[in-house]
N, C-alpha and C. Protein backbone atom coordinates (compact mmCIF):
# COMPACT_ATOMS: atom_id res chain seq x y z
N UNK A 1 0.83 -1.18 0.00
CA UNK A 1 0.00 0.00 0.00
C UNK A 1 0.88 1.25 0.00
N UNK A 2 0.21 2.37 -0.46
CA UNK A 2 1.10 3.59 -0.96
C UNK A 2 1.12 3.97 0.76
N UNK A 3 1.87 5.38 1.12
CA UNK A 3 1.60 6.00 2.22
C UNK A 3 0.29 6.44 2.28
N UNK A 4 -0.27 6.96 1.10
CA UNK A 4 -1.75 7.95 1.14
C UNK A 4 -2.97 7.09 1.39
N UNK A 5 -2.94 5.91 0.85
CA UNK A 5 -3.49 4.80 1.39
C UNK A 5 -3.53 4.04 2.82
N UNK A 6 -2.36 4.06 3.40
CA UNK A 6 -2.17 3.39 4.62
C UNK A 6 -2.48 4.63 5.49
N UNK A 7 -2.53 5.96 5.19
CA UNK A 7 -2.37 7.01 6.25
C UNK A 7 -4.03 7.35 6.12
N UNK A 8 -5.04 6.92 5.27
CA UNK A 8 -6.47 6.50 4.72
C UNK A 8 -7.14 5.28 5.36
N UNK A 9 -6.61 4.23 5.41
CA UNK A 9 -6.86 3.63 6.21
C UNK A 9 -6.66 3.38 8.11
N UNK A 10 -5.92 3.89 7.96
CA UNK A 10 -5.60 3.84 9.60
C UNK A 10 -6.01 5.56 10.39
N UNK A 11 -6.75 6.20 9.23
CA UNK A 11 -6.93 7.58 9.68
C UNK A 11 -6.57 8.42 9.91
N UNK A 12 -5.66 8.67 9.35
CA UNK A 12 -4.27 9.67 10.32
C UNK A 12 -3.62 10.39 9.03
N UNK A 13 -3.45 11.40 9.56
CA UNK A 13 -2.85 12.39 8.45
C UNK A 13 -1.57 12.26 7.54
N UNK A 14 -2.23 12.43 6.24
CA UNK A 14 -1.46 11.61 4.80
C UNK A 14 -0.11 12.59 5.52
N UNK A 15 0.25 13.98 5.28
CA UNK A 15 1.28 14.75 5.21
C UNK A 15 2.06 14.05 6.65
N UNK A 16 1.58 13.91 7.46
CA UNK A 16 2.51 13.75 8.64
C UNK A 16 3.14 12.14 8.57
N UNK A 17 2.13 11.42 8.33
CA UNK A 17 2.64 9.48 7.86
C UNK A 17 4.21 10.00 6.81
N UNK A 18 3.51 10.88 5.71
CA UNK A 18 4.53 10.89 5.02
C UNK A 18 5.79 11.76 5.37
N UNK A 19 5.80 12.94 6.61
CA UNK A 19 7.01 13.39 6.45
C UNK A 19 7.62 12.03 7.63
N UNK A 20 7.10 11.10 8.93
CA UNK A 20 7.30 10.29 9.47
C UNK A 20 8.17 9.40 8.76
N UNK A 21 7.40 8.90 7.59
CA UNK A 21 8.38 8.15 6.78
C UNK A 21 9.49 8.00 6.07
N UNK A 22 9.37 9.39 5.70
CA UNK A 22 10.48 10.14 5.46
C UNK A 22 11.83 10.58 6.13
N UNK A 23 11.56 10.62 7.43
CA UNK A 23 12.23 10.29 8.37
C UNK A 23 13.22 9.84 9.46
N UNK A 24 14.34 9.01 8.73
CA UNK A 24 15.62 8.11 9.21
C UNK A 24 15.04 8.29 11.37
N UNK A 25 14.84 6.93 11.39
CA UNK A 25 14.90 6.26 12.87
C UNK A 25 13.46 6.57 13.34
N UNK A 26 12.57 6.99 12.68
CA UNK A 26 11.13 7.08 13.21
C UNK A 26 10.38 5.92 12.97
N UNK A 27 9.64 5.43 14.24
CA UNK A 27 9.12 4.01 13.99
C UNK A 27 7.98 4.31 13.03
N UNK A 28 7.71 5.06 12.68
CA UNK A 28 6.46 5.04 11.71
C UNK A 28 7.28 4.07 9.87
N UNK A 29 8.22 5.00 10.17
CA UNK A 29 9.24 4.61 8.80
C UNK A 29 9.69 2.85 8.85
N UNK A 30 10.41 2.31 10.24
CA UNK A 30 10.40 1.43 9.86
C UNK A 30 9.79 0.33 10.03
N UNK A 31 8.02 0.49 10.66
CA UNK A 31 6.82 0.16 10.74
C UNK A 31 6.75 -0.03 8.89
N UNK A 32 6.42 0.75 8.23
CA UNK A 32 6.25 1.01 6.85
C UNK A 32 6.92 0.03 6.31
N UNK A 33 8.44 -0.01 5.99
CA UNK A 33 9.51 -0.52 5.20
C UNK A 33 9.43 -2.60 5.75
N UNK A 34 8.91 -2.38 6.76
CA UNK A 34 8.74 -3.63 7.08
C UNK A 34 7.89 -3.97 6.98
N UNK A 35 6.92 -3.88 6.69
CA UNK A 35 5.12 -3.96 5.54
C UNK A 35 5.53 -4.21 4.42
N UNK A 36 6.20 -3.26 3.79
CA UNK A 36 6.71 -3.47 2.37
C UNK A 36 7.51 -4.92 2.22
N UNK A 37 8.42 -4.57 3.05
CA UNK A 37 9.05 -5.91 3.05
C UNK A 37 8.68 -7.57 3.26
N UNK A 38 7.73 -7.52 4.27
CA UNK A 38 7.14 -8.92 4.29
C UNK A 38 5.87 -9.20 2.56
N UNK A 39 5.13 -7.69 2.52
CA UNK A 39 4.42 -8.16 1.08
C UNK A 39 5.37 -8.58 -0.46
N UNK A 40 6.68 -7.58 -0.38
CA UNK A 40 7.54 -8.44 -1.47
C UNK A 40 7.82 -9.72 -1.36
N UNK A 41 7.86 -10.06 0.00
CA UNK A 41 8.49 -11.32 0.25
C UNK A 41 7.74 -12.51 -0.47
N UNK A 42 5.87 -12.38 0.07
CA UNK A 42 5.08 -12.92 -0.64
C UNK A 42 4.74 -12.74 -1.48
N UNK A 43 5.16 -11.72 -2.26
CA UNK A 43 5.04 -11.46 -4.23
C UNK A 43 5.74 -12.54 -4.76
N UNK A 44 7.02 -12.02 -4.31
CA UNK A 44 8.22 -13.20 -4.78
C UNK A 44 7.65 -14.38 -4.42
N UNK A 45 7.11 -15.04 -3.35
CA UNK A 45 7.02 -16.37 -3.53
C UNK A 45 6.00 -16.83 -4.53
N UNK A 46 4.87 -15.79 -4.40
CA UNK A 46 3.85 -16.46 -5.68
C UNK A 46 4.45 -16.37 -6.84
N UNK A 47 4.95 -15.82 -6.87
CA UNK A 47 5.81 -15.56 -8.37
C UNK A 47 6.62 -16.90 -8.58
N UNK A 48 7.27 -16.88 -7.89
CA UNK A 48 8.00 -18.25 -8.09
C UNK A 48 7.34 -19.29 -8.36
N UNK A 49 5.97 -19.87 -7.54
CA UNK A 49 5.28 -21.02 -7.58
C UNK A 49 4.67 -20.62 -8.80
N UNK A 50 3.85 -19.56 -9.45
CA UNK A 50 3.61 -19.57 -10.87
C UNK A 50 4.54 -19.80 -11.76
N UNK A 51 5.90 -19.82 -11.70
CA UNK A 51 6.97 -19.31 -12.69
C UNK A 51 7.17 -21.31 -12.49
N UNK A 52 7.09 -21.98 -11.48
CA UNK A 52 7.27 -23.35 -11.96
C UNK A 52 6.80 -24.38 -12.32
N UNK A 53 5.06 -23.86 -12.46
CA UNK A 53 3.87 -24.60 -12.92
C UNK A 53 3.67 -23.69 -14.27
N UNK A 54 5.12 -22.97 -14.65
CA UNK A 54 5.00 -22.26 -16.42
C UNK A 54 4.02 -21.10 -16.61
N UNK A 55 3.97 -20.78 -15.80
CA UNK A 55 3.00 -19.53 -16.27
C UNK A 55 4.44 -18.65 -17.36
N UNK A 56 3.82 -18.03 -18.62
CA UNK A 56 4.66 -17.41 -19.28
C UNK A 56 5.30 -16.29 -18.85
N UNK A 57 4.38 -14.98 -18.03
CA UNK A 57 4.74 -13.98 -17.55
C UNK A 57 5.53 -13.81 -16.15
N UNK A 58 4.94 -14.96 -15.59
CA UNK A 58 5.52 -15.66 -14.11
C UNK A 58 7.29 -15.26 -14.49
N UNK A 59 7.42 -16.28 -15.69
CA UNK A 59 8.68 -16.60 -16.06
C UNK A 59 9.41 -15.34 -16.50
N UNK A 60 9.06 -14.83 -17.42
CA UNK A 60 9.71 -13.57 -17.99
C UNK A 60 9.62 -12.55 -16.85
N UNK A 61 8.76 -12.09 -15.86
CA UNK A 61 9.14 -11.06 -14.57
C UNK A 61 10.06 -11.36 -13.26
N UNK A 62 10.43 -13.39 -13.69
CA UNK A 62 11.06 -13.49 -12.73
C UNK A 62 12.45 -13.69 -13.62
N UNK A 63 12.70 -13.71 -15.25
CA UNK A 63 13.75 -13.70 -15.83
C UNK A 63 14.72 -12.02 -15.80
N UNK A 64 13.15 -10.98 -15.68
CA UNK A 64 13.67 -9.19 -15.41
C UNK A 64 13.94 -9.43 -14.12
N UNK A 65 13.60 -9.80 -13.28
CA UNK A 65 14.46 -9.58 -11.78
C UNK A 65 16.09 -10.32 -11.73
N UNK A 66 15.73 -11.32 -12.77
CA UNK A 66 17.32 -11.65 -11.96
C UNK A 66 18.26 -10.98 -12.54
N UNK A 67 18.11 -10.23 -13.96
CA UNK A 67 18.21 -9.17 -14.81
C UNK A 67 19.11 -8.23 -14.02
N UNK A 68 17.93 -7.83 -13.40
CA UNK A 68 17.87 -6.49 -12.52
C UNK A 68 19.02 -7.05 -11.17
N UNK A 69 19.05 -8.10 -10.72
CA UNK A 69 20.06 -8.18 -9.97
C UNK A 69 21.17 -8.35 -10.37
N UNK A 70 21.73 -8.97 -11.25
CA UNK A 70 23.11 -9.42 -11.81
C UNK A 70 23.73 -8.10 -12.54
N UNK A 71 22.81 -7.51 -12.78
CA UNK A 71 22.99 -5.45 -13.22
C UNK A 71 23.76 -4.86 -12.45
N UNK A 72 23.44 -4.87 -10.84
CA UNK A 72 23.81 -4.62 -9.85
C UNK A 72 25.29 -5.01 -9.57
N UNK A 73 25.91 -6.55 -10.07
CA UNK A 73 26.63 -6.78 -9.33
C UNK A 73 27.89 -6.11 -10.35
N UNK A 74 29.05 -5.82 -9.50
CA UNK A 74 30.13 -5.32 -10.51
C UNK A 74 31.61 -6.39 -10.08
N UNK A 75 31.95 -6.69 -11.73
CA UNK A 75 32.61 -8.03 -11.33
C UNK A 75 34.43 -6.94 -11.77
């Protein structure tokens, strides 16, 4: 979920969630980043279990990530 969304749902003011998040060492921020982080976690896994029962796109978004990581590395 975006900030404007989560600061929508939980009621609380979009500008302040977002300068919070913004933030370095405010638990709002790494409340947030660790949301984010457990839902990639479970992207990636469905992704994977589609990508080995062949789904086509499964395959090709998990062929751009590894893409996108090996980009990263400098040999």
């Amino acid at each position: 979920m975006t900030p404007s969304q989560v600061s929508f749902r939980l009621d609380i003011d979009e500008v302040q969630l977002l300068d919070d998040i913004n933030t370095i060492g405010n638990p709002a921020r790494s409340a947030y980043y660790k949301g984010l982080e457990e839902t990639d976690c479970e992207v990636r896994t469905q992704l994977l279990d589609l990508m080995r029962v062949g789904s086509p796109s499964a395959i090709a978004d998990c062929q751009q990530r590894i893409e996108r990581c090996l980009s990263e590395i400098t040999i």
